[in-house]
N, C-alpha and C. Protein backbone atom coordinates (compact mmCIF):
# COMPACT_ATOMS: atom_id res chain seq x y z
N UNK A 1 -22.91 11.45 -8.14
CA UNK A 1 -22.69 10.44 -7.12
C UNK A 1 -21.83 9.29 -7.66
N UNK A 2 -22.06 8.77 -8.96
CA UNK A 2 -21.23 8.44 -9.92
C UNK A 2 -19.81 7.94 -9.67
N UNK A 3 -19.07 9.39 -9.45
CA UNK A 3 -17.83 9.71 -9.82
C UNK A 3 -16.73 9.30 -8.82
N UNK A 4 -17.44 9.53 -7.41
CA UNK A 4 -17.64 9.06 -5.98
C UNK A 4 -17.23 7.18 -5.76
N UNK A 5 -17.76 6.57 -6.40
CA UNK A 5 -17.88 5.11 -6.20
C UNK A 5 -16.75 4.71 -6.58
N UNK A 6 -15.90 5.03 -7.71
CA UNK A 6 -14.43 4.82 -7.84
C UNK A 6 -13.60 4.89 -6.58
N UNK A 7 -13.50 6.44 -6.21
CA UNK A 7 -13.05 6.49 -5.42
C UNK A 7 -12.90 5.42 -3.83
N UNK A 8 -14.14 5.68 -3.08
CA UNK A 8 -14.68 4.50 -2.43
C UNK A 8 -14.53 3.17 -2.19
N UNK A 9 -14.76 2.90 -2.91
CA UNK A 9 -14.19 1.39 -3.54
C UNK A 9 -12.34 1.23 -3.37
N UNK A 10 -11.83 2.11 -4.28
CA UNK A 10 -10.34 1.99 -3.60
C UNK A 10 -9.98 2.19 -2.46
N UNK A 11 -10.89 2.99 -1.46
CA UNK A 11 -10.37 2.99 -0.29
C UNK A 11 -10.68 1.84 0.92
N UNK A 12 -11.68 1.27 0.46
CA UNK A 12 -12.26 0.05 1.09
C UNK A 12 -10.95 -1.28 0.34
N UNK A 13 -10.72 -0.92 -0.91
CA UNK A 13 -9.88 -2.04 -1.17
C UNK A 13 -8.37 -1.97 -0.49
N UNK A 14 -8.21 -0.52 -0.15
CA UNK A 14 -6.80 -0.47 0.37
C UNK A 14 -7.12 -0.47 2.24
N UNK A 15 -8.09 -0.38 2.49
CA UNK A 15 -8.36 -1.01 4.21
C UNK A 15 -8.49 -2.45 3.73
N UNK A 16 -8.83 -2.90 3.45
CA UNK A 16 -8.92 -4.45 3.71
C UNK A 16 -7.53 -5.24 3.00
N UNK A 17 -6.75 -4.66 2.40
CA UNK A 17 -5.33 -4.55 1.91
C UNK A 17 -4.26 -4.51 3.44
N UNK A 18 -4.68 -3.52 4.09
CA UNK A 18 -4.09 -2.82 4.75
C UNK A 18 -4.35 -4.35 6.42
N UNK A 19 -5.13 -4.56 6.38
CA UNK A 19 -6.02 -5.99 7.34
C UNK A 19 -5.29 -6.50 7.24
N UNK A 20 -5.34 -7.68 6.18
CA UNK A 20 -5.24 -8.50 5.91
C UNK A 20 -3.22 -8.88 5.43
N UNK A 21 -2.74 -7.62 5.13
CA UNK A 21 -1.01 -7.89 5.52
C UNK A 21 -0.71 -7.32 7.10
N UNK A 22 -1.17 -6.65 7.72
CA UNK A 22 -1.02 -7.20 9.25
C UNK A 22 -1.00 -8.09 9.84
N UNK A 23 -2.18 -9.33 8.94
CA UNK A 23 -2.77 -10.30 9.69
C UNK A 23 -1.53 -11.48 9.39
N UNK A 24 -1.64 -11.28 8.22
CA UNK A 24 -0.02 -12.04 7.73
C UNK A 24 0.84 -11.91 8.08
N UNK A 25 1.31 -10.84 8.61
CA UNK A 25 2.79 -10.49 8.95
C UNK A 25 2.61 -11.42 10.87
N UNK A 26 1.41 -11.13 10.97
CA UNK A 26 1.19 -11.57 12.91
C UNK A 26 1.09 -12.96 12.73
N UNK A 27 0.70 -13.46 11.54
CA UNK A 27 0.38 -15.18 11.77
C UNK A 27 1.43 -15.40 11.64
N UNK A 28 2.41 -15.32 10.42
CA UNK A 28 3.93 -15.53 10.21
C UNK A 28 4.55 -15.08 11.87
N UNK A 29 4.30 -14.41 12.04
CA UNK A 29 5.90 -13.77 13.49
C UNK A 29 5.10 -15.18 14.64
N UNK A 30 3.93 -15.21 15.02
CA UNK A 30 3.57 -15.48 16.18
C UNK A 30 3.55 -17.19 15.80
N UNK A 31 3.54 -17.28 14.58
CA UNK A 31 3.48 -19.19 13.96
C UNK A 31 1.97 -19.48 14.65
N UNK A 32 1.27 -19.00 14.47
CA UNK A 32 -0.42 -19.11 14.71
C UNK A 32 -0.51 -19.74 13.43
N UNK A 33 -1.62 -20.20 13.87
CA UNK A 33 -2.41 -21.55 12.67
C UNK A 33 -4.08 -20.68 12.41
N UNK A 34 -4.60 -19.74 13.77
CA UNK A 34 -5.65 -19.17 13.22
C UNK A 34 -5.79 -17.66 12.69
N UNK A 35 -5.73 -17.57 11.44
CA UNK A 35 -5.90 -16.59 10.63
C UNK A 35 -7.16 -15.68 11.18
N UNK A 36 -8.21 -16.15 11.98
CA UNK A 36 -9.37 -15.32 12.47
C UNK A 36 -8.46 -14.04 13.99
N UNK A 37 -7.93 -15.13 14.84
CA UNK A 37 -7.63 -14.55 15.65
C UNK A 37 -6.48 -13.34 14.77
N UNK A 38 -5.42 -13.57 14.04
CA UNK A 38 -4.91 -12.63 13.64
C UNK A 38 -5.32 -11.18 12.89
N UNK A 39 -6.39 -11.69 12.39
CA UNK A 39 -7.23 -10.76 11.61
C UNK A 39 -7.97 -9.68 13.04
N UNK A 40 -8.57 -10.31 13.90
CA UNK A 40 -8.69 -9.53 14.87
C UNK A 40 -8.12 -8.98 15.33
N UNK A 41 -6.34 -9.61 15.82
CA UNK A 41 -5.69 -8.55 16.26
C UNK A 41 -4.82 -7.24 15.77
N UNK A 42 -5.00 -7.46 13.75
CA UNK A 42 -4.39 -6.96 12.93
C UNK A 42 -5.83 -5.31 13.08
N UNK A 43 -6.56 -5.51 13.19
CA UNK A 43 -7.72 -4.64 13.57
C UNK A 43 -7.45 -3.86 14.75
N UNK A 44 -7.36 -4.91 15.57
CA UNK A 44 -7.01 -3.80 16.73
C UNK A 44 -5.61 -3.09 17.02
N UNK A 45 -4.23 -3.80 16.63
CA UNK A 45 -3.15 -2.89 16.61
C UNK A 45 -3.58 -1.40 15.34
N UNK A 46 -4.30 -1.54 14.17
CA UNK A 46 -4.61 -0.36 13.07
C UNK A 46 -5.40 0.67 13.73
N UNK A 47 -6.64 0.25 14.80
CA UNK A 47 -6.94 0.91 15.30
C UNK A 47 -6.81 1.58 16.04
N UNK A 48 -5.41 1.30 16.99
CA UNK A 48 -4.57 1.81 18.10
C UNK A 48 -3.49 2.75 17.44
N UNK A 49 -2.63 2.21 16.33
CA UNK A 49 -2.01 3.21 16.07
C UNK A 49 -2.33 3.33 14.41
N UNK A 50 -3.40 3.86 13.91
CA UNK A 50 -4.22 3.86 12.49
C UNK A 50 -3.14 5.07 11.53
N UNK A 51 -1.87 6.21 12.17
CA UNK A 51 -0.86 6.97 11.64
C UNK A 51 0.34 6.18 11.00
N UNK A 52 0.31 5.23 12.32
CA UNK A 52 2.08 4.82 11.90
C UNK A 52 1.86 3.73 11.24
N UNK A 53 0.23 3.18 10.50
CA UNK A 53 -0.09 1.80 10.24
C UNK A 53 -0.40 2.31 8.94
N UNK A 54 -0.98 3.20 8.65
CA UNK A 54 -0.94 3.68 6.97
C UNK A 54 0.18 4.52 6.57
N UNK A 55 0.86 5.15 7.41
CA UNK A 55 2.33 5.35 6.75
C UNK A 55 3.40 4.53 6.70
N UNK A 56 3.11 3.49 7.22
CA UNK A 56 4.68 2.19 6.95
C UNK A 56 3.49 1.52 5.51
N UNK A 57 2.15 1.06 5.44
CA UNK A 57 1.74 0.44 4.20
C UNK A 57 1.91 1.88 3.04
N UNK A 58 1.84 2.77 3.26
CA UNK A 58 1.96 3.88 1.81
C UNK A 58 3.54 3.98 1.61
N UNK A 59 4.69 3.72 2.59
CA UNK A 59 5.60 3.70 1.97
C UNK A 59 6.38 2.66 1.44
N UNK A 60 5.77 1.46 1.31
CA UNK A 60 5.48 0.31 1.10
C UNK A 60 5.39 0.02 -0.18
N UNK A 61 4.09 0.48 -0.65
CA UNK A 61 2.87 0.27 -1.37
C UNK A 61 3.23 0.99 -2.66
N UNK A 62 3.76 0.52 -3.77
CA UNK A 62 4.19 1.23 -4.93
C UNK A 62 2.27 2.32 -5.70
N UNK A 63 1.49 1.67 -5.46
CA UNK A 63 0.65 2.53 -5.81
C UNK A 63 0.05 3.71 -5.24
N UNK A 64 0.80 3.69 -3.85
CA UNK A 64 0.30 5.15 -3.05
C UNK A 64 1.75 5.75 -2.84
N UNK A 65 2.57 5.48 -3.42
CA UNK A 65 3.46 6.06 -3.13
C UNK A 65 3.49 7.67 -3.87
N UNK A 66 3.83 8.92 -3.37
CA UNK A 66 3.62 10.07 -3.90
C UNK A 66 4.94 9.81 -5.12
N UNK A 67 4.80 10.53 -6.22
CA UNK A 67 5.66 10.49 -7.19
C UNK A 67 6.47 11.91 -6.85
N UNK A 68 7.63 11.95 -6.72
CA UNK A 68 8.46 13.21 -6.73
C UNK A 68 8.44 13.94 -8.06
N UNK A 69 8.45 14.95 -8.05
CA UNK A 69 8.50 15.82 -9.49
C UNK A 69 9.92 15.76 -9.99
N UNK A 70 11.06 15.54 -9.09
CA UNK A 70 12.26 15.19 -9.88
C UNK A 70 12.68 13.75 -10.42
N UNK A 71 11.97 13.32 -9.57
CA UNK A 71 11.86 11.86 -10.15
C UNK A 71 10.69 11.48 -12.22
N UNK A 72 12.17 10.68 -12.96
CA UNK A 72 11.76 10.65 -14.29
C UNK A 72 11.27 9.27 -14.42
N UNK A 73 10.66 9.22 -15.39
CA UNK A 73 10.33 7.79 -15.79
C UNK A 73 11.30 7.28 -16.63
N UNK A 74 11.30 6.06 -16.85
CA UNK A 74 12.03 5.18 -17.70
C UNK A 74 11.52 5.74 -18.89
N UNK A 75 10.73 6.12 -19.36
CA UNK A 75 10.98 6.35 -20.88
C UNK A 75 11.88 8.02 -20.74
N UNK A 76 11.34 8.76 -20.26
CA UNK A 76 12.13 10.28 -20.52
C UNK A 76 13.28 10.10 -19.80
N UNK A 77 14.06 8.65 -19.13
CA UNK A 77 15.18 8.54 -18.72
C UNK A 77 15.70 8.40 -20.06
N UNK A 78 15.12 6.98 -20.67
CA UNK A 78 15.61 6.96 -22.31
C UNK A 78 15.59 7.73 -22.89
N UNK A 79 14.85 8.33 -23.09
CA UNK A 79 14.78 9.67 -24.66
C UNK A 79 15.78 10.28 -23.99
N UNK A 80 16.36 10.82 -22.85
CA UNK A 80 17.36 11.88 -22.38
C UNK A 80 18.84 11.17 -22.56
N UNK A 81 18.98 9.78 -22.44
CA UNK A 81 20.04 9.72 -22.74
C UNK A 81 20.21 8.69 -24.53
N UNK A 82 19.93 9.02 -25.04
CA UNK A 82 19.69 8.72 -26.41
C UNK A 82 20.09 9.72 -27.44
């Protein structure tokens, strides 16, 4: 059960990640002063369209981003041209 709670935990940290720059992006566009009301409505646009709201934050999001297999890192970029 353990092994589980890692997991978990990141996904609760990347929903409330996922909140809370909606809520920002709506207080910024709309020049609202209350961060509650935005947070509510950052909830309810995720919940309406919850596809196109975790695929614009994962392609976003340098840590969920899938790594391509042709894609190299900076070091085996170096060692290759060295």
């Amino acid at each position: 059960m353990n092994e589980y709670h890692g997991r978990i935990f990141a996904l609760l940290l990347a929903a409330a990640n996922i909140v809370f720059d909606y809520a920002k992006v709506r207080t910024v566009v709309e020049d609202r002063r209350s961060m509650l009301v935005a947070l509510l409505a950052s909830c309810r646009f995720i919940r309406n369209n919850p596809a196109g709201a975790i695929a614009c934050m994962r392609s976003t999001s340098p840590c969920l981003r899938q790594r391509s297999p042709c894609t190299r890192s900076s070091r085996q970029a170096a060692a290759a041209s060295a």
